[in-house]
Protein backbone atom coordinates (compact mmCIF):
# COMPACT_ATOMS: atom_id res chain seq x y z
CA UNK A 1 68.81 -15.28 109.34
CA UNK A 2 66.76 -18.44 108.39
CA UNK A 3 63.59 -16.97 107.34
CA UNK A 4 60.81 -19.66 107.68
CA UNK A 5 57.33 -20.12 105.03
CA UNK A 6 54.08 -20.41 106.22
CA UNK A 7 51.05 -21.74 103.77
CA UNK A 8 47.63 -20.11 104.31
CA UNK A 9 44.35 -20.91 102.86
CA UNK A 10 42.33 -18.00 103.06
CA UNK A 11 38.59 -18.15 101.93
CA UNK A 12 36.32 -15.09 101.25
CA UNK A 13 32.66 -14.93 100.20
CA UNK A 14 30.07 -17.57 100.03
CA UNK A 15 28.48 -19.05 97.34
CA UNK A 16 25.49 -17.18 96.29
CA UNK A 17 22.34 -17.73 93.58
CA UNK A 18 21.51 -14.95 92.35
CA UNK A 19 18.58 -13.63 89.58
CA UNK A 20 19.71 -11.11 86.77
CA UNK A 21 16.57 -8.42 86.00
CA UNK A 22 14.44 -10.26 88.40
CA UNK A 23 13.78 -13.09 85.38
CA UNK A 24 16.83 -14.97 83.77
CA UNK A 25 18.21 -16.83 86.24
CA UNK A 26 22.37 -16.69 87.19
CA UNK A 27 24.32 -18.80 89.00
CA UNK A 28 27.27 -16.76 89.98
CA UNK A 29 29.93 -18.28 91.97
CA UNK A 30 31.49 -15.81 93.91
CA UNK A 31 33.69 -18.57 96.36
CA UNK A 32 37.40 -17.04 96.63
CA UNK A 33 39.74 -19.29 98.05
CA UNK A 34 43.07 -17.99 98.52
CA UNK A 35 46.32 -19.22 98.93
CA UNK A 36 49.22 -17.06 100.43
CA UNK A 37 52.91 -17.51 101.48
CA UNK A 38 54.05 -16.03 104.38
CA UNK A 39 57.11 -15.19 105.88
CA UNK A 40 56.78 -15.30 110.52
CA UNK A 41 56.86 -11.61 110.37
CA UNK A 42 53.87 -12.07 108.21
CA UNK A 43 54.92 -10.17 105.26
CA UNK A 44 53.19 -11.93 101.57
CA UNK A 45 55.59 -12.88 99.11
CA UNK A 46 52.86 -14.75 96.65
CA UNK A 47 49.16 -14.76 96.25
CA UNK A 48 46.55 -16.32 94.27
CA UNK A 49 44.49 -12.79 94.24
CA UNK A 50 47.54 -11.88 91.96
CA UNK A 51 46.57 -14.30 89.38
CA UNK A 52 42.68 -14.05 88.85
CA UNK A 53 40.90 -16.93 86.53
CA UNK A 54 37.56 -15.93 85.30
CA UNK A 55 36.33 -13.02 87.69
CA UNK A 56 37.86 -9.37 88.88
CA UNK A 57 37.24 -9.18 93.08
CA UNK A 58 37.33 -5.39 94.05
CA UNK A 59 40.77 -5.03 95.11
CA UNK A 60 42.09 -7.22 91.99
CA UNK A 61 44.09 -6.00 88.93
CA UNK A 62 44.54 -7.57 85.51
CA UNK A 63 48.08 -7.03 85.07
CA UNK A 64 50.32 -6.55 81.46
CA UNK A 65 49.99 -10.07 79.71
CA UNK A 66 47.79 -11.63 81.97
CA UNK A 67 44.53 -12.76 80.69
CA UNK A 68 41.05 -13.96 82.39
CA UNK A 69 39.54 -16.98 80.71
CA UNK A 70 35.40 -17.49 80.48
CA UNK A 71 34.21 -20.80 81.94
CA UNK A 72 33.34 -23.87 79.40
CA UNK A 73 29.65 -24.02 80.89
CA UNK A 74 28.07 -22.01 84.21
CA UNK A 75 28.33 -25.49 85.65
CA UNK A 76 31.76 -26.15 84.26
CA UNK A 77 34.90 -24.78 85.59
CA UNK A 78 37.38 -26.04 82.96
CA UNK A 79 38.85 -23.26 80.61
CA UNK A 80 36.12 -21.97 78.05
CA UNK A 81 36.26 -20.49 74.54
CA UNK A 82 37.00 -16.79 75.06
CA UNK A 83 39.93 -14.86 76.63
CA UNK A 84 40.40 -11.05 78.56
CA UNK A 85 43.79 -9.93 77.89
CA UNK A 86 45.42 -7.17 78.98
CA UNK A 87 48.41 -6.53 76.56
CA UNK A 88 51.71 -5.18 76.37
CA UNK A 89 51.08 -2.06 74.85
CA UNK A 90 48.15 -1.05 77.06
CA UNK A 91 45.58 -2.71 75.26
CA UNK A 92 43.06 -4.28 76.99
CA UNK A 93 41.31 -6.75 74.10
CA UNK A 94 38.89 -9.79 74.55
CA UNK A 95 39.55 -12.82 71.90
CA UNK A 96 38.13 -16.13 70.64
CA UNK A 97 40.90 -18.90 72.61
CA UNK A 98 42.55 -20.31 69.95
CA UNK A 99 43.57 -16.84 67.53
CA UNK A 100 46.48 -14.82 67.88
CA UNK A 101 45.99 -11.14 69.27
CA UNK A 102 44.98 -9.74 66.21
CA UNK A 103 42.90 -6.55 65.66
CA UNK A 104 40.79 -8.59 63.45
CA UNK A 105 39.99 -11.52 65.44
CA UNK A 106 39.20 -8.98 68.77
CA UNK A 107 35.88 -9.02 69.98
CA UNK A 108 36.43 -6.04 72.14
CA UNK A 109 39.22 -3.02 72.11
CA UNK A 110 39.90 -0.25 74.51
CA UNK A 111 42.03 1.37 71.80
CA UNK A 112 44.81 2.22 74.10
CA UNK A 113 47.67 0.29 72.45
CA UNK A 114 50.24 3.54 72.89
CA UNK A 115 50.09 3.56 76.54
CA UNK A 116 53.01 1.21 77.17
CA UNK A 117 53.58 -2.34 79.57
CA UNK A 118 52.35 -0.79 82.76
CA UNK A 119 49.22 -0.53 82.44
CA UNK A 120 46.90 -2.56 84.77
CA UNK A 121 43.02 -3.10 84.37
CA UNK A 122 41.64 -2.26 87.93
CA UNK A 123 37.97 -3.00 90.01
CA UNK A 124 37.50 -0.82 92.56
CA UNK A 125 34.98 -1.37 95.72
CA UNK A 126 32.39 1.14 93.75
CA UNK A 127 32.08 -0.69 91.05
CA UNK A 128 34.55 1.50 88.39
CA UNK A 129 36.72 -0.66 86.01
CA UNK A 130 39.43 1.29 84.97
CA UNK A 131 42.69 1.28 83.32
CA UNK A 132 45.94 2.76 85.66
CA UNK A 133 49.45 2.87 83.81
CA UNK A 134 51.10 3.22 87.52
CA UNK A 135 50.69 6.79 87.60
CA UNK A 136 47.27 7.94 86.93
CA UNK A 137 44.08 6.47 85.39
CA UNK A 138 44.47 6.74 81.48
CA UNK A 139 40.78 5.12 80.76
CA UNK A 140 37.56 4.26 82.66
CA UNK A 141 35.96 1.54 81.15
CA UNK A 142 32.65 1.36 83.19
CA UNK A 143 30.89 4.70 82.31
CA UNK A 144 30.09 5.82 85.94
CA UNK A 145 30.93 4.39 89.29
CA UNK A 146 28.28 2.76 91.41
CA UNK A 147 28.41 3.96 95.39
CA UNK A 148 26.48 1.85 97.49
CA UNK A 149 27.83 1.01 101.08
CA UNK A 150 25.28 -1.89 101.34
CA UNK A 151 26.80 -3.41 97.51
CA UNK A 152 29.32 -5.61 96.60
CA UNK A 153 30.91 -5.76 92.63
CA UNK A 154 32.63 -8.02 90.81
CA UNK A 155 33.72 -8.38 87.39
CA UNK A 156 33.74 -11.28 85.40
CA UNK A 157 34.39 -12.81 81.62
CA UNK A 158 31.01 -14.73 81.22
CA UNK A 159 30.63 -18.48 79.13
CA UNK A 160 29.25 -15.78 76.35
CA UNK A 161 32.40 -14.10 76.43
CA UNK A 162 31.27 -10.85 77.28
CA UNK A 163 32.71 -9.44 80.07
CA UNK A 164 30.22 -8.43 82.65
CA UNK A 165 29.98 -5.89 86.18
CA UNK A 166 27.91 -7.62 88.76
CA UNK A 167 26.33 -5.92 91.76
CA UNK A 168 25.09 -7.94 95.56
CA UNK A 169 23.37 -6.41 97.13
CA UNK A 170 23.94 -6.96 100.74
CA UNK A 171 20.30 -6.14 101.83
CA UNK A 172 17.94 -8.20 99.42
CA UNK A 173 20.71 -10.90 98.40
CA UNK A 174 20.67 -10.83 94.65
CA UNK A 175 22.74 -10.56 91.46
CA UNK A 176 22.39 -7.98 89.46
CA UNK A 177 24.19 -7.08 85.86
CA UNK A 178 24.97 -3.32 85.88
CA UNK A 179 27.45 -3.12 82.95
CA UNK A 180 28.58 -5.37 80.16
CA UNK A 181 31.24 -4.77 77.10
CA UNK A 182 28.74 -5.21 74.27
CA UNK A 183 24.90 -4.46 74.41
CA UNK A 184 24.83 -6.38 70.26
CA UNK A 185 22.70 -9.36 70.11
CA UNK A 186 24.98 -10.83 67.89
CA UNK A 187 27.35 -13.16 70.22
CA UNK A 188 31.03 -12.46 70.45
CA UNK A 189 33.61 -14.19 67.47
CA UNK A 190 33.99 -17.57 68.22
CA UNK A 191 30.69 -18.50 69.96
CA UNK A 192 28.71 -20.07 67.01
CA UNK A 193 31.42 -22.59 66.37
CA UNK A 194 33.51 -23.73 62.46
CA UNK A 195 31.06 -23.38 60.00
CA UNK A 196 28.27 -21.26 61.83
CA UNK A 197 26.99 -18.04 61.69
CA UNK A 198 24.96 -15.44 64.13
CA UNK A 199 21.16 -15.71 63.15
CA UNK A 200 20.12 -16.82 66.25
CA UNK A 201 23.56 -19.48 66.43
CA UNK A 202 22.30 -21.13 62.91
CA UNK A 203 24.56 -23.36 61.05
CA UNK A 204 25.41 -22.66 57.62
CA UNK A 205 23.11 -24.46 54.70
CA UNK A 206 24.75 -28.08 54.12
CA UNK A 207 25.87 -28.39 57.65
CA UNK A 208 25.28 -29.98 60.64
CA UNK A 209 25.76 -29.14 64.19
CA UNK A 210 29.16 -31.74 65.08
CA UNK A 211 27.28 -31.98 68.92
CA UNK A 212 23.39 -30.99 69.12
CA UNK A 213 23.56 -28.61 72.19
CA UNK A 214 26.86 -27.30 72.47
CA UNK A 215 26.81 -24.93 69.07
CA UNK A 216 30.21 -23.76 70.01
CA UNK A 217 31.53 -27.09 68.87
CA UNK A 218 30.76 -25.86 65.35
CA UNK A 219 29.44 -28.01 62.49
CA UNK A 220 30.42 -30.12 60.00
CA UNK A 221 29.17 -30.82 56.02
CA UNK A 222 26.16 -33.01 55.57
CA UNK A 223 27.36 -34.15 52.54
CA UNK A 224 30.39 -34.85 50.67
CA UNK A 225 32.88 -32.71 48.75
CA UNK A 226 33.36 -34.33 45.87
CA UNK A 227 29.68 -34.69 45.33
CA UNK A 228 29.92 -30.90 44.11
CA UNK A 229 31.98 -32.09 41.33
CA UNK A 230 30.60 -35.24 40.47
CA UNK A 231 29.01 -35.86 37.14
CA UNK A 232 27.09 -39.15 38.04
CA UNK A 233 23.96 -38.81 37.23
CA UNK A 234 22.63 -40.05 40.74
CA UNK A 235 24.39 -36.84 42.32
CA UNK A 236 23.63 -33.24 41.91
CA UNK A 237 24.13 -29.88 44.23
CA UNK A 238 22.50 -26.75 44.50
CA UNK A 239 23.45 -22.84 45.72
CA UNK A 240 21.88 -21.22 48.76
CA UNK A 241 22.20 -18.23 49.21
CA UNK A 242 22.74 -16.33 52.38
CA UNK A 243 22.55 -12.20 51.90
CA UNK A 244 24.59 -9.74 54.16
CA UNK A 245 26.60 -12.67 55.76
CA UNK A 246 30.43 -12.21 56.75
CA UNK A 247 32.73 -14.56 58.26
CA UNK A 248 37.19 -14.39 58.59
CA UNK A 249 38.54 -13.56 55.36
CA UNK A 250 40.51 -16.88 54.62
CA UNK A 251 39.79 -17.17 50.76
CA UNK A 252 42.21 -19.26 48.50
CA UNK A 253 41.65 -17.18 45.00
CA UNK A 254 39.64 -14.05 44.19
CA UNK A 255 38.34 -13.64 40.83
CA UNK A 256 36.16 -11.22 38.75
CA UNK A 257 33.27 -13.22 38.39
CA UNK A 258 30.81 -12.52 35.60
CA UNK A 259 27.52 -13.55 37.84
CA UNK A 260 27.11 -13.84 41.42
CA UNK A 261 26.39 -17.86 40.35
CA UNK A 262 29.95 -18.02 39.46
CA UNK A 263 31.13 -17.72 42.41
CA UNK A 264 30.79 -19.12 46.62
CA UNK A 265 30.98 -15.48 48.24
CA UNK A 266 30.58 -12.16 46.11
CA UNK A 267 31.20 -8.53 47.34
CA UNK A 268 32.06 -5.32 45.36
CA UNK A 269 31.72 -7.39 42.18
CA UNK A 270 34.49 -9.81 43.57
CA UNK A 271 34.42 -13.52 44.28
CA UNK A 272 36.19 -14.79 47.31
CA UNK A 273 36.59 -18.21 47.23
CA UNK A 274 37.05 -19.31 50.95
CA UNK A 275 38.87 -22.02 52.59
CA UNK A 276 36.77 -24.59 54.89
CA UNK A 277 36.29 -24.41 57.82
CA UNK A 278 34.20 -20.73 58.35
CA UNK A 279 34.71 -18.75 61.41
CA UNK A 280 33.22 -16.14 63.10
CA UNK A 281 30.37 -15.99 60.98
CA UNK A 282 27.56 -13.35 61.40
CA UNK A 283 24.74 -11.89 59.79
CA UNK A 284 25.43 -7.65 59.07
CA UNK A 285 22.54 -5.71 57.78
CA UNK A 286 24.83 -3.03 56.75
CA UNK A 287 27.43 -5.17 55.00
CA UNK A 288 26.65 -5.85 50.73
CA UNK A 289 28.73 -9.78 51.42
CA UNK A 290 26.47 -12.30 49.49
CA UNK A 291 27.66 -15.65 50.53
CA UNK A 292 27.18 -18.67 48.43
CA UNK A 293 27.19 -22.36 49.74
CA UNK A 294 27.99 -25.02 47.03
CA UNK A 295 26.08 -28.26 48.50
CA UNK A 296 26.27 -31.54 47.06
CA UNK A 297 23.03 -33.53 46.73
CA UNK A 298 22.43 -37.45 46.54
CA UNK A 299 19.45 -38.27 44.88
CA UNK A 300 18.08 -41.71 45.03
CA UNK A 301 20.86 -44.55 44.66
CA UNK A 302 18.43 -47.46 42.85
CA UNK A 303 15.00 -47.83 44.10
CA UNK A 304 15.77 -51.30 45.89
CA UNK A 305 18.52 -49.42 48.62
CA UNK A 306 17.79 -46.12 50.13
CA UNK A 307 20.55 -44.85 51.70
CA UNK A 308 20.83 -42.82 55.32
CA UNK A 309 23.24 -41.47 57.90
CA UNK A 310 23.06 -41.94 61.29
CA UNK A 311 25.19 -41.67 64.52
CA UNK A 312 26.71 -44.75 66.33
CA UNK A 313 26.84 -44.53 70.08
CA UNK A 314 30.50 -43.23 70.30
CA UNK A 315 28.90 -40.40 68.15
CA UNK A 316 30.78 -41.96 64.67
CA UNK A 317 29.30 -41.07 61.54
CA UNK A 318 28.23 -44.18 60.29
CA UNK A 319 26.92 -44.30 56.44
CA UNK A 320 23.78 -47.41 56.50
CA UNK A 321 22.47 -48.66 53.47
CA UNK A 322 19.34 -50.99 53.45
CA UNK A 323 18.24 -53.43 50.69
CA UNK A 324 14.55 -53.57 50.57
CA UNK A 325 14.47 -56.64 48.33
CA UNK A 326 16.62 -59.86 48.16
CA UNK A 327 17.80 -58.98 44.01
CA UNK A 328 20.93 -60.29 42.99
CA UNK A 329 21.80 -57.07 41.05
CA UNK A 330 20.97 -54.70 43.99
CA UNK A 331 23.26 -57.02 46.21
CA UNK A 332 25.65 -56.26 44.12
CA UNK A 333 24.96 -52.49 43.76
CA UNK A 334 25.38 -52.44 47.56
CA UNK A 335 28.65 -54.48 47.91
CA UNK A 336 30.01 -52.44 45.34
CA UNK A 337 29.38 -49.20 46.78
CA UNK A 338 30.08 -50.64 50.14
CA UNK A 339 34.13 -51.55 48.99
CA UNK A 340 33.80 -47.64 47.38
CA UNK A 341 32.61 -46.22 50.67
CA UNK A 342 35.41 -48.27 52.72
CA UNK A 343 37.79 -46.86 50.52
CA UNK A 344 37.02 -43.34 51.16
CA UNK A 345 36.35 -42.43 54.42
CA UNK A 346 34.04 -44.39 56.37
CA UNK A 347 34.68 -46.74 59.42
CA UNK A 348 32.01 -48.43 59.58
CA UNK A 349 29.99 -50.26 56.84
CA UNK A 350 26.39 -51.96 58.04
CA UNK A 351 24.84 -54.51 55.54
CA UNK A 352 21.27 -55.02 56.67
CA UNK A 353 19.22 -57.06 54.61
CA UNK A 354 14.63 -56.88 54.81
């Protein structure tokens, strides 16, 4: 028998605008297009609803080593920094994108890693997210279930990589969060970007933000490294100190240090000297880390050529020296340092003479 395939779009929901708590507003997109494979007698043999992107539909299940990814921006559709996954061994565990599934770099656990490859995360039409292992339901995940015949739920993995249950109601037309993974004001692993920490998304002392904006792009030094080690005169650093601050433990050497000046991060009378760049940085009241940032500081470079860093329109660094005043030995200052700079590791070099 020649069995013959039919394509289908399918399309479900409209696009609503929604309000969460009556004040922040939320743009959630709740557009479900479809696309099935039929045979004539109608029977599905594949289904986009199998393979869900950001968002649980009731209905949906998040099967063994799938994953949901969060959004880039609300506006932006393109894959974002956080993943949902549910694992092999009946874990279900949300991560930063680019880690391996690690119990250290998870952001969330449902601690149910003996439970075996068939278990599924599930949203039902009452709003309960649950775990099934094909038998029975081994976890519920949502703390009650929400009945309301006028109310429709989803579930989704937000840009702020919590992962979120959303209520419509039917009646009044609005949005509403009713349950999310983490109530901590501290955002998720991953969301402050290389070299920033959780204090309301701050970067570190010494560093920059690489794009103003977007702090998940993480930052970059403000300075250069071998100014800490220089012994010109004309170049000095300093220590800031940041108290009960913790970031991934990817230090180089640990020593006993005498002092807590001795060293770039002490805890339990230990210095961990950590590799660049930071991650997942946060600020824990409860945690005795005192972290240490080495930063290298130019003073003046002659009094005839201040010196400043700007960005070029394609967003280069570019170092720009000015002479104030036509002298033959500051000319020379600046063409020297100019060759020393080009050497090192800027592109561009701007000679701009008053």
């Amino acid at each position: 028998m020649v069995a013959f395939l039919l394509l289908l779009f399918l399309f479900s929901f409209d696009e609503v605008k929604a309000q969460e708590n009556y004040s922040n507003s939320l743009s959630i997109d709740a557009r479900q297009w479809q696309f099935c494979a039929l045979y004539l007698e109608q029977k599905i043999t594949w289904q986009s609803f199998n393979y869900p992107t950001d968002t649980l539909l009731p209905g949906q299940c998040l099967s063994a080593d799938q994953q949901l990814f969060s959004r880039a921006s609300e506006s932006d559709y393109s894959r974002g920094i956080f993943r949902l996954k549910m694992k092999n061994d009946g874990n279900l565990c949300q991560y930063p994108i680019d880690t391996e599934d690690a119990w250290y770099h998870s952001n969330f656990s449902s601690f149910t890693d003996v439970l075996g490859n068939k278990v599924t995360l599930n949203l039902e039409a009452n709003g309960n997210l649950y775990l099934f292992n094909s038998t029975h339901n081994i976890k519920k995940v949502t703390p009650r279930e929400y009945p309301n015949s006028t109310t429709i739920y989803l579930m989704r993995l937000d840009v702020d990589g919590i992962f979120k249950v959303y209520s419509l109601s039917l009646d009044k037309g609005n949005w509403f969060k009713v349950w999310s993974s983490t109530d901590d004001g501290c955002p998720p692993k991953g969301h402050c970007g290389r070299n920033g920490f959780c204090a309301l998304m701050d970067a570190l002392p010494g560093f920059d933000y690489i794009h103003k904006g977007k702090e998940s792009s993480g930052c970059e030094r403000n300075f250069t490294a071998a100014s800490c080690k220089a012994i010109d005169p004309t170049i000095s650093y300093i220590m800031r100190r940041l108290e009960n601050t913790v970031w991934e433990n990817d230090r180089y050497a640990s020593l006993k240090a005498n002092t807590v000046e001795d060293c770039e991060l002490f805890r339990d009378e230990e210095c961990r000297k950590q590799r660049l760049p930071l991650r997942f940085g946060r600020r824990d009241e409860k945690d005795s880390n005192i972290a240490l940032i080495k930063m290298g500081v130019p003073t003046s470079i002659g009094a005839q050529t201040p010196a400043g860093r700007t960005l070029s329109n394609s967003q280069k660094v570019v170092a720009v020296k000015k002479l104030e005043n036509e002298l033959a030995d500051g000319k020379r200052e600046f063409q020297t340092e100019m060759k020393v700079i080009g050497k090192t590791h800027h592109m561009y070099s701007w000679n701009t003479a008053k």
